[in-house]
PDB file of N, CA and C in Angstrom:
ATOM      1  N   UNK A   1     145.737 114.903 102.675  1.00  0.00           N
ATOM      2  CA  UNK A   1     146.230 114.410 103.948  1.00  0.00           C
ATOM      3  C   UNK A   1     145.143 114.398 105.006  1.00  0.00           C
ATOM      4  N   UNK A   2     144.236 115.670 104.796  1.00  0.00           N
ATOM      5  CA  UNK A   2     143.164 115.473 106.099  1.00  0.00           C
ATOM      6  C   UNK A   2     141.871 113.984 105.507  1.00  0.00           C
ATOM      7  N   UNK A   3     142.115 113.635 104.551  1.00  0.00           N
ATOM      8  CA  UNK A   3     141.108 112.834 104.626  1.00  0.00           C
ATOM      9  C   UNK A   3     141.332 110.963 103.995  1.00  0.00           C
ATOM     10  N   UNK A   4     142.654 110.547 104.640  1.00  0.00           N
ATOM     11  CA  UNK A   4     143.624 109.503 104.460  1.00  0.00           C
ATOM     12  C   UNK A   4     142.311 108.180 104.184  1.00  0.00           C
ATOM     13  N   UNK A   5     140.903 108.345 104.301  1.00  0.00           N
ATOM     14  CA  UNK A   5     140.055 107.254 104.731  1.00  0.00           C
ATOM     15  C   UNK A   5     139.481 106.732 103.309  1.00  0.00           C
ATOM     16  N   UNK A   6     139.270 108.514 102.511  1.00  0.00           N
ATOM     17  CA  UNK A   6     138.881 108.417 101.258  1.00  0.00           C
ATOM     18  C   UNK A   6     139.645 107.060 100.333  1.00  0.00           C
ATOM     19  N   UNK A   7     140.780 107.289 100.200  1.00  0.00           N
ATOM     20  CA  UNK A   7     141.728 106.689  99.322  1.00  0.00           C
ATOM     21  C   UNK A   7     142.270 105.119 100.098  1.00  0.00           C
ATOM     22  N   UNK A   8     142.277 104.741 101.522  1.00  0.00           N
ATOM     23  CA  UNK A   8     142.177 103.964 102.271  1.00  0.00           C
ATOM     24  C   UNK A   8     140.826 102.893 102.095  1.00  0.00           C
ATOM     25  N   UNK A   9     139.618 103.494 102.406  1.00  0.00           N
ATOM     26  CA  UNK A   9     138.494 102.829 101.479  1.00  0.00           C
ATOM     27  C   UNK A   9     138.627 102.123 100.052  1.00  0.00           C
ATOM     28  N   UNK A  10     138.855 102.994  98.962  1.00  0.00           N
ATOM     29  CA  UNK A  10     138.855 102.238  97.918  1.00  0.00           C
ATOM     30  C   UNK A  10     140.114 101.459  97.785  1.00  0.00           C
ATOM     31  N   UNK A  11     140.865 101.448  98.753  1.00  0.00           N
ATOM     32  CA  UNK A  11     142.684 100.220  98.201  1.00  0.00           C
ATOM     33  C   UNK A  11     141.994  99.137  99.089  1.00  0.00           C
ATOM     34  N   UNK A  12     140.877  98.893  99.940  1.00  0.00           N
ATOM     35  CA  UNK A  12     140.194  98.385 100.306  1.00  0.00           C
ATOM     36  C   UNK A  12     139.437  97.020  99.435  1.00  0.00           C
ATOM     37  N   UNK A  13     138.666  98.192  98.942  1.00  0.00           N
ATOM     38  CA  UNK A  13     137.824  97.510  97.896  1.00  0.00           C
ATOM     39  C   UNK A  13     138.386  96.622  96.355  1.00  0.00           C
ATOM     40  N   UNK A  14     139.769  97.381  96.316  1.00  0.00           N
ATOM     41  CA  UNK A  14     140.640  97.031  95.123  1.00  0.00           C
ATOM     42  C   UNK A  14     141.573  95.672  95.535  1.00  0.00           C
ATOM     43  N   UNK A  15     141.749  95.559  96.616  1.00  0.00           N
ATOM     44  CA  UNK A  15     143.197  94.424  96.902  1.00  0.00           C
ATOM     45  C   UNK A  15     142.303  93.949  97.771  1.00  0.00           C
ATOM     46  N   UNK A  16     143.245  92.321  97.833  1.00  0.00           N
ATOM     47  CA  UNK A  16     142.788  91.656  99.026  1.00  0.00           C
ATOM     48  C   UNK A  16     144.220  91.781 100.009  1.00  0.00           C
ATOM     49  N   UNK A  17     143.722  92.020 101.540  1.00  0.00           N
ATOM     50  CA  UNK A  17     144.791  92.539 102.314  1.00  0.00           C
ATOM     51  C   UNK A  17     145.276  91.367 103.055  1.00  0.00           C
ATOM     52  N   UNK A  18     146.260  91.202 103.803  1.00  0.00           N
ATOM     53  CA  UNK A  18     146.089  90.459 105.254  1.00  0.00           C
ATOM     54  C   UNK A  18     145.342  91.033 106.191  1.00  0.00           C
ATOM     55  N   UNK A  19     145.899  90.400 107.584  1.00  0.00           N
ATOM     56  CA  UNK A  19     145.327  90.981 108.599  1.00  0.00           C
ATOM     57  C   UNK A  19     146.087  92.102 109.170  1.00  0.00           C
ATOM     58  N   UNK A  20     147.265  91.941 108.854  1.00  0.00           N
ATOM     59  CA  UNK A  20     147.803  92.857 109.384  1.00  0.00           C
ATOM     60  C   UNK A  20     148.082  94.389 108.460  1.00  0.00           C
ATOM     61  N   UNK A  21     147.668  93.828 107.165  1.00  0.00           N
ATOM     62  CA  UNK A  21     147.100  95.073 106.115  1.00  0.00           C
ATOM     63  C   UNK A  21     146.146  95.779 106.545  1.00  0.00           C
ATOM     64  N   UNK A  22     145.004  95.028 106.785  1.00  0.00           N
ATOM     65  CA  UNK A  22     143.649  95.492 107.494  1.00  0.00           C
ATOM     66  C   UNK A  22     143.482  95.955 108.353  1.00  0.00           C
ATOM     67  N   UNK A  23     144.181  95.911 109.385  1.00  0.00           N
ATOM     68  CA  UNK A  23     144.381  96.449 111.151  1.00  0.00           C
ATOM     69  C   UNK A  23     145.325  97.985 110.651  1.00  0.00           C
ATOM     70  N   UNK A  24     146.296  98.053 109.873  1.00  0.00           N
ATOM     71  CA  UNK A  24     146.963  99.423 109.345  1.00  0.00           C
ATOM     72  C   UNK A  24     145.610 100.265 108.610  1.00  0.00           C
ATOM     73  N   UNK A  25     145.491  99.360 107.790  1.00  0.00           N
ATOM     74  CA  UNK A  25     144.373 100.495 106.667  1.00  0.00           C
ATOM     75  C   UNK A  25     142.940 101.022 107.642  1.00  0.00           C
ATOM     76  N   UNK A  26     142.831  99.836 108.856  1.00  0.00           N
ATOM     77  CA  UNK A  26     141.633 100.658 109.772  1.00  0.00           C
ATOM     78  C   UNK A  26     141.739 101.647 110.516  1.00  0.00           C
ATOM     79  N   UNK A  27     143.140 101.331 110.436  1.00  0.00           N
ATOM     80  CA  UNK A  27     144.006 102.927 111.717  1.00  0.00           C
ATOM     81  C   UNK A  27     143.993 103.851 110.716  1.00  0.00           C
ATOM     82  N   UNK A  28     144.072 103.913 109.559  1.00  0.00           N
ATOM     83  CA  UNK A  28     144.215 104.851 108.737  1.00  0.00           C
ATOM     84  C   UNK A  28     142.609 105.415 108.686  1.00  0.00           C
ATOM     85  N   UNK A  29     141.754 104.897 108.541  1.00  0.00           N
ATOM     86  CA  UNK A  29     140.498 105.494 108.881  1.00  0.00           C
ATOM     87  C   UNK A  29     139.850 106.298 109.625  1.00  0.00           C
ATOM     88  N   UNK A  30     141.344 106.752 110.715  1.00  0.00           N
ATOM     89  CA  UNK A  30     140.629 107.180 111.905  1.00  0.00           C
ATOM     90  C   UNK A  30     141.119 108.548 112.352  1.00  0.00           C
ATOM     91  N   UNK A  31     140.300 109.223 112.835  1.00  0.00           N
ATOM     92  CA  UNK A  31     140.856 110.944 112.436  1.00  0.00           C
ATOM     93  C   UNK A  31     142.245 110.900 113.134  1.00  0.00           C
ATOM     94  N   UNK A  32     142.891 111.961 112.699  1.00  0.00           N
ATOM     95  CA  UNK A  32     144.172 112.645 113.079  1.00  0.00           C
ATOM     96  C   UNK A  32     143.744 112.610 114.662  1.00  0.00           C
ATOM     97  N   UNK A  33     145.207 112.147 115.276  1.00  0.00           N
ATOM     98  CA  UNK A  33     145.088 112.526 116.770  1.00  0.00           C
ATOM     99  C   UNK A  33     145.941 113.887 117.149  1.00  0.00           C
ATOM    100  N   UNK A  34     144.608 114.913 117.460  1.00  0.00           N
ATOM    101  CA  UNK A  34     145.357 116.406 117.667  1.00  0.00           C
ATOM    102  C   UNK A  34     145.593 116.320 119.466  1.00  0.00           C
ATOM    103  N   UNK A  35     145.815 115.710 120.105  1.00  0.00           N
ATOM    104  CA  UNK A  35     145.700 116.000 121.633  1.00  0.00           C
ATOM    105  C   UNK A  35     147.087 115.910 121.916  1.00  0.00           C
ATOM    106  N   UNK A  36     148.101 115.682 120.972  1.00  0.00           N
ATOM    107  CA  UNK A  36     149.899 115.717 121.714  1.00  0.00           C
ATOM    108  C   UNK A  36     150.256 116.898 120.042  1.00  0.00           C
ATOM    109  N   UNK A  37     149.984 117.818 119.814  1.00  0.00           N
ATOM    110  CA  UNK A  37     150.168 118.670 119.262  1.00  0.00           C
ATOM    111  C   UNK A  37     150.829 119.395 120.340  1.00  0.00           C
ATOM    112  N   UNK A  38     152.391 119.855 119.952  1.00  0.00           N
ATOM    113  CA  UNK A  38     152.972 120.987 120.523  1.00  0.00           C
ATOM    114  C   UNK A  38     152.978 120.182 122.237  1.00  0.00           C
ATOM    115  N   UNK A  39     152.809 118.993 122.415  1.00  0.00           N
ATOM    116  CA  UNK A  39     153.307 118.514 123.525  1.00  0.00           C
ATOM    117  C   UNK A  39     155.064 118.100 123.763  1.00  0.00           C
ATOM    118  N   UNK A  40     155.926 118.848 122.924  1.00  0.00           N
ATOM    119  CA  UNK A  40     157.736 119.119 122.878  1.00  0.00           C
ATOM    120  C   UNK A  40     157.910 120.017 123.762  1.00  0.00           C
ATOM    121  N   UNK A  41     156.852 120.789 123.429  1.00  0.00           N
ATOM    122  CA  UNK A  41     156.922 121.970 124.764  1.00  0.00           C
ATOM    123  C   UNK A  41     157.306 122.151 126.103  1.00  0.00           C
ATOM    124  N   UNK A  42     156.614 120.802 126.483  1.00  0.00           N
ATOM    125  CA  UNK A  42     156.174 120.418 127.529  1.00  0.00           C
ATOM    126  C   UNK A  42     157.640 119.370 128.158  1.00  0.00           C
ATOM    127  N   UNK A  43     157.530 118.569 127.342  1.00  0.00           N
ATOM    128  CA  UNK A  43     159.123 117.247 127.422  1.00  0.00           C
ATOM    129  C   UNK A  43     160.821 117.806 127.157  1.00  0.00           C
ATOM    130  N   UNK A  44     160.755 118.822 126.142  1.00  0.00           N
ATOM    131  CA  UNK A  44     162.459 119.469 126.293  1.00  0.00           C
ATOM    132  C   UNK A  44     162.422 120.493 126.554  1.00  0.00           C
ATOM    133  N   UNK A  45     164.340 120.384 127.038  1.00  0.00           N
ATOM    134  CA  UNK A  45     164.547 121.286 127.644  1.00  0.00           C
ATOM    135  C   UNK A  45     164.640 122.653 127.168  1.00  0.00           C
ATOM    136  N   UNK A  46     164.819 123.413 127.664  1.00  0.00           N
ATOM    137  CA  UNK A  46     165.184 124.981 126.776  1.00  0.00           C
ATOM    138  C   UNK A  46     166.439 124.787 125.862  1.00  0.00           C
ATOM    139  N   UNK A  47     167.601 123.823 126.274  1.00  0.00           N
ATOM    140  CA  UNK A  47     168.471 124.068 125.493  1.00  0.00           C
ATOM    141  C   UNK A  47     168.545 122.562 124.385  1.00  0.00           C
ATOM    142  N   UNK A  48     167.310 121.749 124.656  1.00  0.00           N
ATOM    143  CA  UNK A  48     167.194 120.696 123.865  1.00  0.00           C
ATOM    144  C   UNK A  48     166.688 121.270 122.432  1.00  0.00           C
ATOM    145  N   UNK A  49     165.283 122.231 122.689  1.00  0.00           N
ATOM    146  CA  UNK A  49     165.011 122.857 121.921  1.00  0.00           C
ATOM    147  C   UNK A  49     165.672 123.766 121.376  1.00  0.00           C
ATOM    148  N   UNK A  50     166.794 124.525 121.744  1.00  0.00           N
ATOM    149  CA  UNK A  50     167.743 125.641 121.083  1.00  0.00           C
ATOM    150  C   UNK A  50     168.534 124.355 120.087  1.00  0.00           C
ATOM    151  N   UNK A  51     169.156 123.368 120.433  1.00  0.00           N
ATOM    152  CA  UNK A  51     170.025 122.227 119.913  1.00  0.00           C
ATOM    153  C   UNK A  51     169.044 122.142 118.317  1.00  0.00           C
ATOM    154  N   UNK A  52     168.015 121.637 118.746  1.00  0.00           N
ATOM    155  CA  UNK A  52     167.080 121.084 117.481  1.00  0.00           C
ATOM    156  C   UNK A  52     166.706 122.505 116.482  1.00  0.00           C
ATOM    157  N   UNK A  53     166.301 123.545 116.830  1.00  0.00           N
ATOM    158  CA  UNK A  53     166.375 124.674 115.994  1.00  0.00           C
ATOM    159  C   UNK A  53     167.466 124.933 115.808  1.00  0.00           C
ATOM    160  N   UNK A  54     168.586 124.973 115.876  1.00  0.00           N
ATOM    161  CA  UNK A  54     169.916 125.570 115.910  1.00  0.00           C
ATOM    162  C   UNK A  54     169.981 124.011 114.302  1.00  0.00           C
ATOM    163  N   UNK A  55     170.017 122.819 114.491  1.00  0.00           N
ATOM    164  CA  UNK A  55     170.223 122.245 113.340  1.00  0.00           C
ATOM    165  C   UNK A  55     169.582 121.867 112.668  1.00  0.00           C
ATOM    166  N   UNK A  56     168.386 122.584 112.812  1.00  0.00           N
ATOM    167  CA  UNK A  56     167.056 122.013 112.407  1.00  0.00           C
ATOM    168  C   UNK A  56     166.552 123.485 111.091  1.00  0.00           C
ATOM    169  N   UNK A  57     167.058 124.530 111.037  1.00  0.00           N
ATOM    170  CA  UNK A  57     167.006 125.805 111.391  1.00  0.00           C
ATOM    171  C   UNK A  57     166.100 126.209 109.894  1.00  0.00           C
ATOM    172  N   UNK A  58     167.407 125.720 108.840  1.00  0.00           N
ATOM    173  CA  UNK A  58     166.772 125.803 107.413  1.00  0.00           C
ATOM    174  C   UNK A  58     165.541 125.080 106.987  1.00  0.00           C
ATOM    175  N   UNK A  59     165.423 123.919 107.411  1.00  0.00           N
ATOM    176  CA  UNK A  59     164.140 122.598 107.132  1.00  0.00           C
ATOM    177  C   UNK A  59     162.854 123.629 108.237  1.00  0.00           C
ATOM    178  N   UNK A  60     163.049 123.766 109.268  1.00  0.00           N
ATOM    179  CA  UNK A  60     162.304 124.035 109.749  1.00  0.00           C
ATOM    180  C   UNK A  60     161.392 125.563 109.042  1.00  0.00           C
ATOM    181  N   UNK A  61     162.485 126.182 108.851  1.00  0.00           N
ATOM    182  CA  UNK A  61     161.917 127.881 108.070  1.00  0.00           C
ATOM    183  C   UNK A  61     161.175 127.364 106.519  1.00  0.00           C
ATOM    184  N   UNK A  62     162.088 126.350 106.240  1.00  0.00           N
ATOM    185  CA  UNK A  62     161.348 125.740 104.524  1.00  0.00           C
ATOM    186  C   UNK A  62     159.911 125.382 104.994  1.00  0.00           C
ATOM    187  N   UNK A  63     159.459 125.019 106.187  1.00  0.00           N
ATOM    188  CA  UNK A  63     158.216 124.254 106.370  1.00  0.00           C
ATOM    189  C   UNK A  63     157.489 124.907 107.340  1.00  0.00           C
ATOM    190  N   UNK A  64     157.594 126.120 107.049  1.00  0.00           N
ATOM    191  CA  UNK A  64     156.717 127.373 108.079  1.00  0.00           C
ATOM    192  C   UNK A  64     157.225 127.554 109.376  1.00  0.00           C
ATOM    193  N   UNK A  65     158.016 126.878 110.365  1.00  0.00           N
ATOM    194  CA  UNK A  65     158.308 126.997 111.843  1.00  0.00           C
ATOM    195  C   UNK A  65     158.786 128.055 112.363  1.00  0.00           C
ATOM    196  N   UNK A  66     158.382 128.676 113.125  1.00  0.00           N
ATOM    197  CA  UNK A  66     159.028 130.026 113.746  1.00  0.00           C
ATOM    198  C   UNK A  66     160.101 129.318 114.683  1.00  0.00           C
ATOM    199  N   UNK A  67     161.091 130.007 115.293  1.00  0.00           N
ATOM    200  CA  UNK A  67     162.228 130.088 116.029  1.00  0.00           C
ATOM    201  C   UNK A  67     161.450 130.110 117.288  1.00  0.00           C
ATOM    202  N   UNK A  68     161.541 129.313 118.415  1.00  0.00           N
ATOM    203  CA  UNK A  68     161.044 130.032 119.878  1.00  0.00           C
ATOM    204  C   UNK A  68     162.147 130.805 120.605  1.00  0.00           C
ATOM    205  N   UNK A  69     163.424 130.658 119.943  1.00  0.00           N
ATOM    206  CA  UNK A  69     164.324 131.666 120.336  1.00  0.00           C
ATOM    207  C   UNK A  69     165.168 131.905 119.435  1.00  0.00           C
ATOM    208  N   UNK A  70     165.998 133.415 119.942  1.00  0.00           N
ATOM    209  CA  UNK A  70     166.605 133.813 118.777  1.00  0.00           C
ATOM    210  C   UNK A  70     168.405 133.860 119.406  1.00  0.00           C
ATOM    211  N   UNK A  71     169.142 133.102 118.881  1.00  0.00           N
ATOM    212  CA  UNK A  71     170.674 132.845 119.799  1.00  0.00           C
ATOM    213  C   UNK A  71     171.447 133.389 118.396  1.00  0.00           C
ATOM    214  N   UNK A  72     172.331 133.698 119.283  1.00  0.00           N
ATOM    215  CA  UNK A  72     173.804 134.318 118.685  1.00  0.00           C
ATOM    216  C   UNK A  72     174.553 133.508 117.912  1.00  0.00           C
ATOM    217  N   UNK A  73     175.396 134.185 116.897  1.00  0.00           N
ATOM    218  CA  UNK A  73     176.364 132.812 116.409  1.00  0.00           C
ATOM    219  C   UNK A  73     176.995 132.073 117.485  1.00  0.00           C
ATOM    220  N   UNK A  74     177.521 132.758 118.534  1.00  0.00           N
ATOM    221  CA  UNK A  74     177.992 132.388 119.455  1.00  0.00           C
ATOM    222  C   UNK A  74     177.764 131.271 120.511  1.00  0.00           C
ATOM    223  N   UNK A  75     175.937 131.838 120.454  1.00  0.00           N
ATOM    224  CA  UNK A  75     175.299 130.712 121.415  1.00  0.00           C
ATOM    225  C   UNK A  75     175.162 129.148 120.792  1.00  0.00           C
ATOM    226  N   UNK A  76     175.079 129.536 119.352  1.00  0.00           N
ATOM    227  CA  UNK A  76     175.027 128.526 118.367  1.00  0.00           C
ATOM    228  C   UNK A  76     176.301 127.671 118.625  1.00  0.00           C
ATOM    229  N   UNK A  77     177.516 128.297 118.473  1.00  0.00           N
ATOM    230  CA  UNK A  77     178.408 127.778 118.550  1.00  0.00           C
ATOM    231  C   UNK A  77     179.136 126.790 119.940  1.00  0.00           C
ATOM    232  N   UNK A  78     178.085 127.479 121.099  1.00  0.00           N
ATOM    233  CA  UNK A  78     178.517 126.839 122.547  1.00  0.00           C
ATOM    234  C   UNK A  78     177.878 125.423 122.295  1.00  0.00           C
ATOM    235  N   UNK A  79     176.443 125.446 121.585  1.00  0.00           N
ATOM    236  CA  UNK A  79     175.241 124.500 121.845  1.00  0.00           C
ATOM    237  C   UNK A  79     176.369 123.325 120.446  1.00  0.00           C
ATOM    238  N   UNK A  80     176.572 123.389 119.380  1.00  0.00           N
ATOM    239  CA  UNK A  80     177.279 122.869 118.328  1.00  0.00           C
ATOM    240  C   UNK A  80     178.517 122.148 118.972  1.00  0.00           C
ATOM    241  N   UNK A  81     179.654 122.756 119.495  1.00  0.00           N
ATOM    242  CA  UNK A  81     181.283 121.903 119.616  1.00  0.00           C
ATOM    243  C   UNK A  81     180.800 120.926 120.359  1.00  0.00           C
ATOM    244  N   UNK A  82     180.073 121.275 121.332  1.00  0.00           N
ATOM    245  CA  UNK A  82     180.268 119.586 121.789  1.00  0.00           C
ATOM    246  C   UNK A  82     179.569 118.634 121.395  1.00  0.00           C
ATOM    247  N   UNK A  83     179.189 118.965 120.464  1.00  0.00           N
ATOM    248  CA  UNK A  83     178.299 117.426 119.525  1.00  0.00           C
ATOM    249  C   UNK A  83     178.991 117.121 118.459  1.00  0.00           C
ATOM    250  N   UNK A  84     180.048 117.697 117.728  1.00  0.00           N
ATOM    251  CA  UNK A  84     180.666 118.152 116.745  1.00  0.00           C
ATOM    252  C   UNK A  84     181.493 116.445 117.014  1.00  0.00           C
ATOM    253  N   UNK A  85     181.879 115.915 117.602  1.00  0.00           N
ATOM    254  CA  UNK A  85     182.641 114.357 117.442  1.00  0.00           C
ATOM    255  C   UNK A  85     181.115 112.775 117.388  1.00  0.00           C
ATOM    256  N   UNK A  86     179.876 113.219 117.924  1.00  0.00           N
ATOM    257  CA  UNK A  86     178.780 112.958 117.664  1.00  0.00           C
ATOM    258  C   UNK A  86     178.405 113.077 116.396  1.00  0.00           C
ATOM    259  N   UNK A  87     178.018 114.206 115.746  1.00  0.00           N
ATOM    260  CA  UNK A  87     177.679 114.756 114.296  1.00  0.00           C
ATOM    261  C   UNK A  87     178.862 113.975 113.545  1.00  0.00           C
ATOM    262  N   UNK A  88     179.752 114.218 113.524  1.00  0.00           N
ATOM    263  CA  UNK A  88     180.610 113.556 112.534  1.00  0.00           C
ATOM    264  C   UNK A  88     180.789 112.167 112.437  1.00  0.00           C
ATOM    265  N   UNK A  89     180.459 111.342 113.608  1.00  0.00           N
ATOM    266  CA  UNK A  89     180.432 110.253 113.561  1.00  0.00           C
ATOM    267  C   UNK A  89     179.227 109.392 112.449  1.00  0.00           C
ATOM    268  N   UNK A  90     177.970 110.717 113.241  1.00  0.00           N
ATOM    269  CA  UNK A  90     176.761 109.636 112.097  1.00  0.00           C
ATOM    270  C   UNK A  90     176.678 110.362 110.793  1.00  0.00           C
ATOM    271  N   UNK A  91     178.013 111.323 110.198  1.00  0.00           N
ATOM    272  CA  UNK A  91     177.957 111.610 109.301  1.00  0.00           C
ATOM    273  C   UNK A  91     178.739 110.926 107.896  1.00  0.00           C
ATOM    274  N   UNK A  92     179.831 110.347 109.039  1.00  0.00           N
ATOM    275  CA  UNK A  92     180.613 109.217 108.327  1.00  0.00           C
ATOM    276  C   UNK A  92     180.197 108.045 108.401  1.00  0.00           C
ATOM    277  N   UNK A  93     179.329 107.436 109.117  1.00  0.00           N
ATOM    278  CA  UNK A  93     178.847 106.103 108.846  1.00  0.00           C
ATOM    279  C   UNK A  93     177.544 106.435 108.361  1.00  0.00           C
ATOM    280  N   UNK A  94     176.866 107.686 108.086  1.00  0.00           N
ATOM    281  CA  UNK A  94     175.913 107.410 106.746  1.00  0.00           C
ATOM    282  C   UNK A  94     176.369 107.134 105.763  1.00  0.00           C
ATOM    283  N   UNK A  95     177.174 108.219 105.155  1.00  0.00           N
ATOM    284  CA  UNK A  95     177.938 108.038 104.083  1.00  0.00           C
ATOM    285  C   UNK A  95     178.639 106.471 103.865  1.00  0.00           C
ATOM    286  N   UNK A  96     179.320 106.006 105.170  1.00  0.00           N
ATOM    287  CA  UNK A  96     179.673 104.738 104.828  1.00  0.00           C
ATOM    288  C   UNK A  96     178.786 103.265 104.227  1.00  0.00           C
ATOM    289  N   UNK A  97     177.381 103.671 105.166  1.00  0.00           N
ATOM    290  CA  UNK A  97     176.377 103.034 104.668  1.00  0.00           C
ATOM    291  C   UNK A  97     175.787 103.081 103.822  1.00  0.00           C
ATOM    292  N   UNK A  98     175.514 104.275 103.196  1.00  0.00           N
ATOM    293  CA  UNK A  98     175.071 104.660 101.897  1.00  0.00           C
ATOM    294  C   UNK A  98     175.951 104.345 100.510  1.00  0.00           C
ATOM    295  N   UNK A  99     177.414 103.953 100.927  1.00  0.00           N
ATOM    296  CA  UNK A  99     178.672 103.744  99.644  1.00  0.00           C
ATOM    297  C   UNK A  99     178.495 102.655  99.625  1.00  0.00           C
ATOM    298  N   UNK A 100     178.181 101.596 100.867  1.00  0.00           N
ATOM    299  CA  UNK A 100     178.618  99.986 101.253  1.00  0.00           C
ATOM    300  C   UNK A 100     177.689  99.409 101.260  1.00  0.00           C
ATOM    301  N   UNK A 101     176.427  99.597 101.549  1.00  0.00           N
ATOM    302  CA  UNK A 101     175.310  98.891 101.863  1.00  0.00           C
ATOM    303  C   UNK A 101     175.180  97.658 100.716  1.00  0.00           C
ATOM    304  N   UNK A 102     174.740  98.226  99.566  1.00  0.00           N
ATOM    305  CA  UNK A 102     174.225  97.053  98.559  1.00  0.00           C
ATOM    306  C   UNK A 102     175.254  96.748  98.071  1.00  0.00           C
ATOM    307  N   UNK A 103     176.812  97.071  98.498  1.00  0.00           N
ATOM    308  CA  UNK A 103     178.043  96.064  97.815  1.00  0.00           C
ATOM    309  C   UNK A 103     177.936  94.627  98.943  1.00  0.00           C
ATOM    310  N   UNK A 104     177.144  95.145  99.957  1.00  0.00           N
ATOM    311  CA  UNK A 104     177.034  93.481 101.055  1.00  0.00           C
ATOM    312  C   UNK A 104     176.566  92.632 100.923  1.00  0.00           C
ATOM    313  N   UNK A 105     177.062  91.333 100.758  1.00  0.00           N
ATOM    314  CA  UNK A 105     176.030  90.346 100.793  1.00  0.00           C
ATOM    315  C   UNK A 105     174.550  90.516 101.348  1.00  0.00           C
ATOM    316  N   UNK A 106     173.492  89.685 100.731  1.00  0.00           N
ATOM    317  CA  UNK A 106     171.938  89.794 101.291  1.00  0.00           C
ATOM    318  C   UNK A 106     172.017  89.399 102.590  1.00  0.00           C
ATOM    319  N   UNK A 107     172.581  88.126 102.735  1.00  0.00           N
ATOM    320  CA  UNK A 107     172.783  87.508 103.786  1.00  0.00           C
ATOM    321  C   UNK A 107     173.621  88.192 104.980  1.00  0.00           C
ATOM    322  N   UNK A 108     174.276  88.828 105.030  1.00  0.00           N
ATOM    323  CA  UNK A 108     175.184  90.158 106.049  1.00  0.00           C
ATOM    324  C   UNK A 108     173.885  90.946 106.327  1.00  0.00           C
ATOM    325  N   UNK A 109     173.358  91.768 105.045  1.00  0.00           N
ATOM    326  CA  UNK A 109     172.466  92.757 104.863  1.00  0.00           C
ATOM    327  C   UNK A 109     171.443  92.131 105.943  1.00  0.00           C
ATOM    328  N   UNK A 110     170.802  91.074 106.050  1.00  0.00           N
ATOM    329  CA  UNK A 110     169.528  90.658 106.741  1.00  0.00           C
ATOM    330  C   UNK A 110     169.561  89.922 107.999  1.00  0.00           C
ATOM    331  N   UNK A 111     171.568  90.165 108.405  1.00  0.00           N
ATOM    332  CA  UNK A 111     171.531  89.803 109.477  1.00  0.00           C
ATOM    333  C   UNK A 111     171.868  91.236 110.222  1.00  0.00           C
ATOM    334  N   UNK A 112     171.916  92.040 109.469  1.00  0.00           N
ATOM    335  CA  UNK A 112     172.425  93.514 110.532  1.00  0.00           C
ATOM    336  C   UNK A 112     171.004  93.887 110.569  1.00  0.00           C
ATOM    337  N   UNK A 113     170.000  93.731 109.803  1.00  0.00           N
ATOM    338  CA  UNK A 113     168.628  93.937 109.894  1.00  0.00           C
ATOM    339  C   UNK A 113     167.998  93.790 111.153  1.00  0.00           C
ATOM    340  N   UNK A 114     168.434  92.545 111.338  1.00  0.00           N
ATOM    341  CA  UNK A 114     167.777  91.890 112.391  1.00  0.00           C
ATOM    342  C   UNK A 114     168.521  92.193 113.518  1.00  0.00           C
ATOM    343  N   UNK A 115     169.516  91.952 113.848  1.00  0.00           N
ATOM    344  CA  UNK A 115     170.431  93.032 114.401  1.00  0.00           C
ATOM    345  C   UNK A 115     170.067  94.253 115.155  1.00  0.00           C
ATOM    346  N   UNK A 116     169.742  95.013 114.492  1.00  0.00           N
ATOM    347  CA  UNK A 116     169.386  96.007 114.573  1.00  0.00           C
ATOM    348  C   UNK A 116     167.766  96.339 114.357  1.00  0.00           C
ATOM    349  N   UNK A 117     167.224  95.186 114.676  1.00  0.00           N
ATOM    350  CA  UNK A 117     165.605  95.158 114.871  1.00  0.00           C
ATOM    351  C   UNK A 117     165.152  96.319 113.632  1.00  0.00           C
ATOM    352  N   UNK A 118     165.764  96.379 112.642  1.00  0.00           N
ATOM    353  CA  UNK A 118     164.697  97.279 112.063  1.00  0.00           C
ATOM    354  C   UNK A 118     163.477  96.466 111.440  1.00  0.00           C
ATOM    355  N   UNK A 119     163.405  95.274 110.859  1.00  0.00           N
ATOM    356  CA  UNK A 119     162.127  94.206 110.117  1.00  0.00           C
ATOM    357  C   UNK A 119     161.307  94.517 111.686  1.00  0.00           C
ATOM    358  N   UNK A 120     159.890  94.382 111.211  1.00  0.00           N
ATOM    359  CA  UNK A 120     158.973  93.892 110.992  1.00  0.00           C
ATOM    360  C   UNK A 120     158.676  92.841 113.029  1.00  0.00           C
TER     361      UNK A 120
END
């Protein structure tokens, strides 16, 4: 991962790209930008950050992160109910999307795409 340029170079030398291949694979050449490291700090709030560790809690401990605070079941539970009709919402239309998606026509499929600006 620290050295993305190595392996970027030779897919270089191996394929012919576009331009807009070429403009990605040159950004990829270019060191890691460390200057907004730990700049969350700075942008949320105390209880934005309790929200995101509070559901973040297990992924985060799997991938080294310490806690910047340590809350109660309780506090957990104040910061949780009221998102709890939120959470369930994008929990049922993942699932819905994930059951329904490729039973949709292409043509539906590439107009919610667009739709929803995810292309390109």
């Amino acid at each position: 991962m620290l050295t993305p340029y190595k392996k970027v170079q030779a897919h270089q030398r191996s394929t012919d790209t576009s331009n807009r291949d070429q403009k990605v694979l040159g950004d990829l050449q270019k060191p890691i930008n460390t200057s907004r490291i730990e700049a969350w700090k700075n942008r949320l709030t105390t209880q934005e950050v309790a929200l995101i560790e509070t559901l973040c809690a297990q992924t985060g401990t799997q991938l080294g992160y310490q806690a910047t605070q340590q809350l109660s079941f309780v506090d957990k539970c104040k910061l949780l109910l009221p998102k709890i009709p939120n959470l369930a919402f994008a929990v049922i239309a993942y699932t819905i999307f994930l059951k329904y998606y490729y039973s949709i026509p292409l043509s539906l499929r590439l107009q919610m795409i667009k739709r929803l600006r995810l292309s390109r």
